[in-house]
Protein backbone atom coordinates (compact mmCIF):
# COMPACT_ATOMS: atom_id res chain seq x y z
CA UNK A 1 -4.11 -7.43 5.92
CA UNK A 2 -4.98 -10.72 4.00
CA UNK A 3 -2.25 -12.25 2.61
CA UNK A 4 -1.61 -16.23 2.45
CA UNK A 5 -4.94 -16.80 3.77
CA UNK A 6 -5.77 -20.37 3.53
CA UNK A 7 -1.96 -21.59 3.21
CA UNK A 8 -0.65 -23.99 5.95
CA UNK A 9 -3.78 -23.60 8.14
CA UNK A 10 -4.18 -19.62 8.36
CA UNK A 11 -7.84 -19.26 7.20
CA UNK A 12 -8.46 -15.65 8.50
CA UNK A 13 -6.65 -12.27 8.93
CA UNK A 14 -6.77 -12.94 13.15
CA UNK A 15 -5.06 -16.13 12.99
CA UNK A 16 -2.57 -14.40 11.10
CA UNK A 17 -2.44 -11.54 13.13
CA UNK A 18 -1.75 -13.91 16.08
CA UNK A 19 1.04 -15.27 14.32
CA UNK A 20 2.56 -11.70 13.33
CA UNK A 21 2.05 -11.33 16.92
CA UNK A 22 5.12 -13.50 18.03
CA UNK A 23 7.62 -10.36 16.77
CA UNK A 24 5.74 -8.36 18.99
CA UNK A 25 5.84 -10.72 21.82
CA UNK A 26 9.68 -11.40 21.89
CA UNK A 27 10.48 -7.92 21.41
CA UNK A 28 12.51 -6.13 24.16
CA UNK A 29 13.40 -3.04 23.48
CA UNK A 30 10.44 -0.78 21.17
CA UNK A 31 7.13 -2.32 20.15
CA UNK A 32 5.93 -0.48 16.86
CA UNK A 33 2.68 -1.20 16.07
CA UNK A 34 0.00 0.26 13.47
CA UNK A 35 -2.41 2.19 15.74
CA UNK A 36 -4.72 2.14 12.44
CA UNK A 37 -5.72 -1.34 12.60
CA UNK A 38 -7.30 -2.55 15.20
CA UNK A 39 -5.81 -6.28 15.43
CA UNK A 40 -2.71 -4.64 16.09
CA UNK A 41 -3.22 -2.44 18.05
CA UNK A 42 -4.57 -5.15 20.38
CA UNK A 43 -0.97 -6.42 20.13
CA UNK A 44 0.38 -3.99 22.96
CA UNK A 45 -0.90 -6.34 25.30
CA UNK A 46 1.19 -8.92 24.23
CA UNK A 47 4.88 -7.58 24.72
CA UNK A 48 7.40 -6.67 27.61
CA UNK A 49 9.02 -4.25 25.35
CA UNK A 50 10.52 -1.05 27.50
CA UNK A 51 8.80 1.97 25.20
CA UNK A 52 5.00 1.26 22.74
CA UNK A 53 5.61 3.30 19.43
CA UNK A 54 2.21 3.67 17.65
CA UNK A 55 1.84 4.91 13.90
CA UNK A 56 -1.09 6.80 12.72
CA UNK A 57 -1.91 8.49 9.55
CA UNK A 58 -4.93 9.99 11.77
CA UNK A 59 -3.79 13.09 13.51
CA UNK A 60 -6.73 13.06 15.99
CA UNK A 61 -6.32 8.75 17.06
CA UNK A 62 -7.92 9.32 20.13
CA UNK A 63 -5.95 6.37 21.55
CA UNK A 64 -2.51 7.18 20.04
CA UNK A 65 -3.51 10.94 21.74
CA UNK A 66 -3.80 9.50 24.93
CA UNK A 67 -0.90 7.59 24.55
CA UNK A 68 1.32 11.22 23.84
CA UNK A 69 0.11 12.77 26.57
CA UNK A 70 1.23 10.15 29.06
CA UNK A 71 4.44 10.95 27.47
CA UNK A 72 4.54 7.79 25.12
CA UNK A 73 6.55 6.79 21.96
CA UNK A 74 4.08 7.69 18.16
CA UNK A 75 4.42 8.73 14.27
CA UNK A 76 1.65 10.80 13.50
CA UNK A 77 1.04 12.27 10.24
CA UNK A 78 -0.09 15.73 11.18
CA UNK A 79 -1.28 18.27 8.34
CA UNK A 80 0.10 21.65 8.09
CA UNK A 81 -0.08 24.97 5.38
CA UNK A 82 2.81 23.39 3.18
CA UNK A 83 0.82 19.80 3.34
CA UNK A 84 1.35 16.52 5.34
CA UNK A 85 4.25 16.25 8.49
CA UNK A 86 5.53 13.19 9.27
CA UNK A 87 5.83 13.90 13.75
CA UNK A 88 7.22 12.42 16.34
CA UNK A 89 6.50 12.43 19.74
CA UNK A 90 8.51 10.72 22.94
CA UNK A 91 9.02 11.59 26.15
CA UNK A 92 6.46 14.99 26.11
CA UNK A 93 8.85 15.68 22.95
CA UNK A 94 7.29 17.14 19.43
CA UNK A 95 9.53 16.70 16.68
CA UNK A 96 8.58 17.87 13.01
CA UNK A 97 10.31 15.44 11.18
CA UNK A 98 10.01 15.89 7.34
CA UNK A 99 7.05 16.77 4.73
CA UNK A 100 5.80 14.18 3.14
CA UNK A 101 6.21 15.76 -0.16
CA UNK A 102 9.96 15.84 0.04
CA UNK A 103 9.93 12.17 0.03
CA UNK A 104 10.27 10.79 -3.42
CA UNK A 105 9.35 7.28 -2.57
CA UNK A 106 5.67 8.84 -2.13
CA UNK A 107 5.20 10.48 -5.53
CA UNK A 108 4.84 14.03 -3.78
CA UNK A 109 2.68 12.07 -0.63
CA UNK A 110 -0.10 10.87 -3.09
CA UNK A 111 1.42 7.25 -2.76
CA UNK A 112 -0.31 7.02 1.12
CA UNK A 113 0.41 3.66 1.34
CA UNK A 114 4.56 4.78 1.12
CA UNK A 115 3.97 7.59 3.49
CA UNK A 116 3.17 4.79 5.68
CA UNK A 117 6.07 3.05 4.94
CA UNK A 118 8.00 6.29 5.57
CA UNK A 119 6.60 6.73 9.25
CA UNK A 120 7.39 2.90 9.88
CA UNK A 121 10.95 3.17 8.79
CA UNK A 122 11.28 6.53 10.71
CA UNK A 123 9.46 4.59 14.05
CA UNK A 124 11.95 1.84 13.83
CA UNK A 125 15.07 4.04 12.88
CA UNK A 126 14.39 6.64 16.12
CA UNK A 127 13.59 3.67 18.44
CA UNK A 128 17.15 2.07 17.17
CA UNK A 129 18.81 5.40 18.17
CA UNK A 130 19.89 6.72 14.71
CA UNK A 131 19.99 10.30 14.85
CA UNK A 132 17.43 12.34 13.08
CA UNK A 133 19.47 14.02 10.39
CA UNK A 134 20.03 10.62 8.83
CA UNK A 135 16.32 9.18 9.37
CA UNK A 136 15.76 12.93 7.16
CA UNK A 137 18.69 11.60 4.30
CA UNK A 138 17.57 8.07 4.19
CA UNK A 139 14.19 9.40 3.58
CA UNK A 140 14.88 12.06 1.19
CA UNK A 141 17.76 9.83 -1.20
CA UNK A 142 15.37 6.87 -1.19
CA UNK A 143 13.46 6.33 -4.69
CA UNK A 144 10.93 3.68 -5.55
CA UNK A 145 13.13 2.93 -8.86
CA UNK A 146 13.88 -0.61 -10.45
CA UNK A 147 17.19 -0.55 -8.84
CA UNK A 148 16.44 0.31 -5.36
CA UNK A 149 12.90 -1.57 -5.04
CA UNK A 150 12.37 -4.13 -7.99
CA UNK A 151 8.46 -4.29 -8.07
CA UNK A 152 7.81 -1.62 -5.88
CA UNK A 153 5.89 1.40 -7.97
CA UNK A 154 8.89 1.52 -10.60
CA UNK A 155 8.24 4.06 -12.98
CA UNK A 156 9.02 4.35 -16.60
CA UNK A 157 8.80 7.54 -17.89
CA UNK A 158 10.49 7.62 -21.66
CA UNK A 159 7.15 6.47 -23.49
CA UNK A 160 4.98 9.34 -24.46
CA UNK A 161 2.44 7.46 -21.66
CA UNK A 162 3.57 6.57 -17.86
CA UNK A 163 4.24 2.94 -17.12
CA UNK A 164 4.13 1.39 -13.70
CA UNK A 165 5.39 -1.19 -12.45
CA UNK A 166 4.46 -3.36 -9.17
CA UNK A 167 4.16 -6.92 -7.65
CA UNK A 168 1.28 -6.61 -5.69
CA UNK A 169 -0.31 -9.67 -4.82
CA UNK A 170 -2.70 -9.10 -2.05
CA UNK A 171 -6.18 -6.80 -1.35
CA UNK A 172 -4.21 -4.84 0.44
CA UNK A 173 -1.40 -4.15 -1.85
CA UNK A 174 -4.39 -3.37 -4.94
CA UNK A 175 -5.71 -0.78 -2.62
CA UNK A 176 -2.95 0.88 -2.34
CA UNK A 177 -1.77 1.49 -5.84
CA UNK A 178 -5.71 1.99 -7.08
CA UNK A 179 -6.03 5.02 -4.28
CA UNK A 180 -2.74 6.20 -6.08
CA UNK A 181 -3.97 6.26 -9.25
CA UNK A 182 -7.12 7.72 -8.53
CA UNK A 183 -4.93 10.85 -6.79
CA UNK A 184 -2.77 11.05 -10.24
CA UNK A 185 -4.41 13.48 -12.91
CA UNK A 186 -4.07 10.88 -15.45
CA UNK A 187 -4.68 13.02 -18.76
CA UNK A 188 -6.05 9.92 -20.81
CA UNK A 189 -6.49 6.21 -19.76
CA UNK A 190 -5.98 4.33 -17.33
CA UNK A 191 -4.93 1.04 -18.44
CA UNK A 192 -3.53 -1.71 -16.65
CA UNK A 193 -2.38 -5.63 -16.82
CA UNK A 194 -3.75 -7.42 -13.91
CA UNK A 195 -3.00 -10.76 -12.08
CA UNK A 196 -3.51 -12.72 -8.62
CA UNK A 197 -1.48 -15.50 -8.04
CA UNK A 198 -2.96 -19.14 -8.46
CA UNK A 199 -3.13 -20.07 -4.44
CA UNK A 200 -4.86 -17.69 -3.23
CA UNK A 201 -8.21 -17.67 -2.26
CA UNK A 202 -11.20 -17.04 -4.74
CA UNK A 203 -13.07 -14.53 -2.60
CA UNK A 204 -9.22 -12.62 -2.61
CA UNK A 205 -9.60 -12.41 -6.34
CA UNK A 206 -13.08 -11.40 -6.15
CA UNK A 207 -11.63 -8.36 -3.76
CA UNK A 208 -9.16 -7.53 -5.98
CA UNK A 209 -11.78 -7.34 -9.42
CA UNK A 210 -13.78 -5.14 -7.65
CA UNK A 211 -11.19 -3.23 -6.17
CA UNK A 212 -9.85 -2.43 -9.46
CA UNK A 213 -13.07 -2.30 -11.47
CA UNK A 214 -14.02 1.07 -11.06
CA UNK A 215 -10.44 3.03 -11.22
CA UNK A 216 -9.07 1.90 -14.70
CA UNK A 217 -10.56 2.13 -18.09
CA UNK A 218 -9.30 -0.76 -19.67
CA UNK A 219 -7.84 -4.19 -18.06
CA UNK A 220 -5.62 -6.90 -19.67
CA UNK A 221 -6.40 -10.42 -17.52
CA UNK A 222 -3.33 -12.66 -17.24
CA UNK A 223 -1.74 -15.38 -15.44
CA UNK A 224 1.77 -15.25 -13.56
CA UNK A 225 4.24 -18.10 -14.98
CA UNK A 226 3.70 -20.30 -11.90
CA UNK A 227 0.11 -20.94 -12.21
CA UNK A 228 0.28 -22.13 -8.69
CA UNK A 229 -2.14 -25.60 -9.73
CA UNK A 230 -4.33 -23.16 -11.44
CA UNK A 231 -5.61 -23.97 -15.00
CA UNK A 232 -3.79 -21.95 -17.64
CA UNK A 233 -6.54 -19.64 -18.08
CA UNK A 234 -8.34 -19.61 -14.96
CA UNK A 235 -7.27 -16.78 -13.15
CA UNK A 236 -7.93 -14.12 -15.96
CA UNK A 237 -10.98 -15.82 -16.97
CA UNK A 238 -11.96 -15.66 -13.51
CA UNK A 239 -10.75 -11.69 -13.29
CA UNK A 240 -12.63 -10.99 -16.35
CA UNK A 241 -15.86 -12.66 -15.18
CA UNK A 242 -15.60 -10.51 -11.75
CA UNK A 243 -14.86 -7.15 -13.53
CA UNK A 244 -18.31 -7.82 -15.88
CA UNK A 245 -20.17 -8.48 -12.72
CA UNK A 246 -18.91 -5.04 -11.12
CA UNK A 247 -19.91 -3.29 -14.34
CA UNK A 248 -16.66 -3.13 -16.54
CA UNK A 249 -18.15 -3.05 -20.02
CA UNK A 250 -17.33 -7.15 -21.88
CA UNK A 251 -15.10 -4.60 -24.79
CA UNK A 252 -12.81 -3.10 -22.04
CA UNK A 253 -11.49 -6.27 -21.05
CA UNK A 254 -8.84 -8.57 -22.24
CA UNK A 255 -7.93 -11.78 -21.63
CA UNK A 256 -4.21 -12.53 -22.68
CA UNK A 257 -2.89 -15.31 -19.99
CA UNK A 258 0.83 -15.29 -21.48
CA UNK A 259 2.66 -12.71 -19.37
CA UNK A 260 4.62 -11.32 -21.60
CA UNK A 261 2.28 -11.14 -24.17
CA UNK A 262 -0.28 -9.14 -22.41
CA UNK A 263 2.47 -6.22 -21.22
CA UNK A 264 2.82 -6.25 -24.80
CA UNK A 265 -0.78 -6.00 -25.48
CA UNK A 266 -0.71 -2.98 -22.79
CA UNK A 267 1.94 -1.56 -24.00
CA UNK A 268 0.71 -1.63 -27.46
CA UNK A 269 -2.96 0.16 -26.42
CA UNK A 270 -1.67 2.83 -24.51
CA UNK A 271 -1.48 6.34 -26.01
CA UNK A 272 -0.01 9.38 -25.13
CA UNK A 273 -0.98 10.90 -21.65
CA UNK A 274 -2.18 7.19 -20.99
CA UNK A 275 -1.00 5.52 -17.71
CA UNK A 276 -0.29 1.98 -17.86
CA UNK A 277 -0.27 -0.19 -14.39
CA UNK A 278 1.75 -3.59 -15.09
CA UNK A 279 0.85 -5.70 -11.83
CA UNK A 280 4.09 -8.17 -13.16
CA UNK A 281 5.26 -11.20 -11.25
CA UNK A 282 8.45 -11.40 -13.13
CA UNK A 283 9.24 -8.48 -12.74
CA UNK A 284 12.77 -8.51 -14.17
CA UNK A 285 11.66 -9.69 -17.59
CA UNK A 286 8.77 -7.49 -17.00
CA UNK A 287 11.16 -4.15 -16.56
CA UNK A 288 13.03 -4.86 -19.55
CA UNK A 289 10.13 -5.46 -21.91
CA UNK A 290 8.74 -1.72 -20.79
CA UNK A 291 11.64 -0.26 -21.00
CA UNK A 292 12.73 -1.65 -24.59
CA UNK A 293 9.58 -0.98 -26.31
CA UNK A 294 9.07 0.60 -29.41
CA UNK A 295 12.22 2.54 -28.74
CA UNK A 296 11.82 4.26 -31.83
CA UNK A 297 8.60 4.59 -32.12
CA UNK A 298 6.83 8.06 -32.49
CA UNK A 299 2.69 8.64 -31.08
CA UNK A 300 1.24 11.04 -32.45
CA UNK A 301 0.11 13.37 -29.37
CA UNK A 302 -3.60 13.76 -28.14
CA UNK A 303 -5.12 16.37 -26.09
CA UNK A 304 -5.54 15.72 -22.23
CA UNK A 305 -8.68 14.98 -21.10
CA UNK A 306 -9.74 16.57 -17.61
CA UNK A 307 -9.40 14.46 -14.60
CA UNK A 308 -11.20 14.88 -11.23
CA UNK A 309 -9.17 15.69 -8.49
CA UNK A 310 -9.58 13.66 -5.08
CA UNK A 311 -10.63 15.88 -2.05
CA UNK A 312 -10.43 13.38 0.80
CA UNK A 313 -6.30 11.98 0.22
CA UNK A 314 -5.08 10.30 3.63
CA UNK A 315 -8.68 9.69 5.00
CA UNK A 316 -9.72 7.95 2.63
CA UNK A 317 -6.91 5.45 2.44
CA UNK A 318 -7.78 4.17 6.46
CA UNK A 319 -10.64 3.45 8.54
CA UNK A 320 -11.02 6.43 11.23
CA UNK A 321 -10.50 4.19 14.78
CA UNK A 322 -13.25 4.97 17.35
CA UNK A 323 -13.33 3.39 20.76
CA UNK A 324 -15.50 0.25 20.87
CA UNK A 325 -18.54 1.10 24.06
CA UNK A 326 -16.97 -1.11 26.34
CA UNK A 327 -13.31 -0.76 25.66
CA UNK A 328 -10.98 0.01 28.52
CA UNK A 329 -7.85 1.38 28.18
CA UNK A 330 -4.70 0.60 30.35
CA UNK A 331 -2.19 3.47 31.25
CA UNK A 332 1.80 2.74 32.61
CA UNK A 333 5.14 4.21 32.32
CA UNK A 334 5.46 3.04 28.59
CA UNK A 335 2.15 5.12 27.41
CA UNK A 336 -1.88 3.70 26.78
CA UNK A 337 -3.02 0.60 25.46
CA UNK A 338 -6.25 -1.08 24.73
CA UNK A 339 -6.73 -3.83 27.62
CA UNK A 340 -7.43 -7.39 26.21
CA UNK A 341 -10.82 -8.96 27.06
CA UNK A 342 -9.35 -10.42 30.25
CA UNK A 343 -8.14 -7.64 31.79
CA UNK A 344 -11.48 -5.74 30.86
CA UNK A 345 -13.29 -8.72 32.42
C-alpha cells in the first residue's frame, strides 16, 4: 500500500513493492504473500523458498484455488452458517482453524483489516511449525487494548460515547478503520480528530480527506507535534479544504492544529451513543487525556438514532483478483504462481 512514498527516492507503490520484495527473495523456508494484491502476488517469482503460502480474504481466488489443488500452502477466509472461518490448507489438508468472531482483536470480524492480520499471523505461525492449539490461544487471548497494541484500535469504553484510538498514517491504514466504522451501528455521531503527517505526499492527504469525508459527521483538523517542515497549520487547513471539496458541509469541520487541544475539542462534542475516532500521533499523551476526561462528569442520555447496516462486509474491503487475458500461470512442487513477463514471453 502507499506508505513513505516520495521519501529517499520511492516515488510509487512498485518501487516499493520491489523493495519489500528483498524479504521475499532471501527467504528459505515459507514465502507468505498477500494473494489479494496483485504486486505481491507477482512476488512468488522472486524466491527459492521450499513451500508458497498465499492469504486471501476471497474464498473463490481463482489463483490461490489452483494453488490448493496442486496441494500448496494458503489462508483463506471461507464463510460458513456461524459467519467467517479462518482455513488452512497444505499438503491436500483442510483445516478449520477458528471463527473470526472469536477473535477479539477483530471487534466480532467487523475490523477486516485485523482478520487479515489474524490469517497473516496464523500463515507465519503454521509455516514456523507451532502447533495449532496455540496459533487458536494466541489468537483468542490477543486484544487490540492500550497495553498490548499502543495505537492500534484501543478502545475506551467508560464515557457514555465510544472513543477510539489509532495511529494510522497511511491510505491504507484510513481505509481500514473508515470500513470499520461504517460496519459499527453507531447510535449517534460519528466524530473524529484527524491528521496526516507533514512528509507525506499531498495527493496522500487528498486520499485520506476523501476517504474519510463521507463516513463521519463531524471532523476536528490537526497537526501531529512534529510538523515534519510543514507550516503549523498547513496540514489541517489543507484537510479541511479537501473535506469541503468532497462535500463535508464548512460547519462540520474544525480546525484545531494543537494536538491536545483538538482531542479535547472531540472529546468535549461528543454525546452519548457518539463514537469518537482520535487518529493520535502521541498516542501515550493521547490515551491518558481520553481516559481522564471529565471523570465525573454526567451526559444526559439521548435516544439512538437508526444506523444502516452494511450488506457487503469482507468484499467490500478488497478488490476481487481476476486473471489478466494474457497471464500465464506456472505450476511446481511448491503450488501455482503467476509467471513474470519473461517467462510469459
Amino acid at each position: 500500500s502507499a506508505d513513505h512514498l516520495g521519501l529517499r527516492g520511492i516515488d510509487t507503490v512498485e518501487q516499493l513493492a520491489r523493495v519489500k520484495r528483498i524479504i521475499i527473495e532471501i527467504a528459505t523456508d515459507t514465502a507468505v504473500l498477500n494473494a489479494d494484491d496483485s504486486l505481491c502476488l507477482e512476488m512468488a517469482n522472486h524466491t527459492k523458498a521450499e513451500n508458497i503460502c498465499y492469504v486471501t480474504l476471497a474464498d473463490n481466488h481463482p489463483l490461490v484455488r489452483k494453488h490448493i489443488r496442486a496441494e500448496g500452502r494458503a489462508v483463506v477466509l471461507e464463510k460458513g452458517l456461524n459467519g467467517d472461518m479462518i482455513t488452512l490448507y497444505d499438503k491436500g489438508a483442510h483445516i478449520p482453524l477458528l471463527w473470526t468472531h472469536l477473535i477479539p482483536a477483530t471487534l466480532e470480524g467487523k475490523a477486516v483489516h485485523n482478520v487479515q492480520n489474524a490469517m497473516f499471523a496464523a500463515a507465519l505461525s503454521f509455516s514456523m511449525g507451532v502447533p495449532l492449539d496455540d496459533i487458536r490461544h494466541g489468537l483468542r487471548t490477543f486484544n487490540t487494548t492500550f497495553f498490548q497494541a499502543p495505537g492500534r484500535m484501543n478502545i475506551f469504553d467508560d464515557h457514555p460515547f465510544k472513543v477510539i484510538l489509532d495511529y494510522a498514517h497511511n491510505p491504507a491504514a484510513f481505509k481500514g478503520m473508515c470500513h470499520l466504522v461504517s460496519r459499527m451501528e453507531t447510535p449517534g455521531k460519528n466524530i473524529c480528530v484527524i491528521s496526516m503527517p507533514g512528509d507525506r505526499r499531498d495527493e496522500d492527504i487528498q486520499e485520506v480527506g476523501k476517504t474519510v469525508s463521507g463516513v463521519f459527521d463531524h471532523f476536528i483538523c490537526k497537526a501531529d507535534d512534529d510538523r515534519r517542515k510543514r507550516g503549523y497549520d498547513e496540514i489541517p487547513k489543507m484537510l479541511r479544504e479537501i473535506l469541503l471539496k468532497n462535500g463535508v458541509s464548512e460547519d462540520c469541520i474544525d480546525v484545531v492544529p494543537d494536538e491536545v487541544e483538538s482531542i479535547h475539542r472531540g472529546l468535549t462534542l461528543a454525546q452519548p451513543g457518539d463514537l469518537l475516532m482520535v487518529f493520535g500521533d502521541n498516542v501515550s499523551r493521547s490515551w491518558k487525556q481520553i481516559v481522564h476526561f471529565n471523570e465525573d462528569l454526567e451526559l444526559p442520555s439521548i435516544q439512538p438514532k437508526q444506523q444502516p447496516k452494511e450488506e457487503d462486509s469482507v468484499e467490500a474491503f478488497v478488490e476481487q483478483f481476476t486473471m489478466v487475458a494474457g497471464q500465464r500461470i506456472i505450476q511446481d512442487e511448491r503450488g501455482v504462481r503467476l509467471a513474470s513477463e519473461e517467462e510469459a514471453d
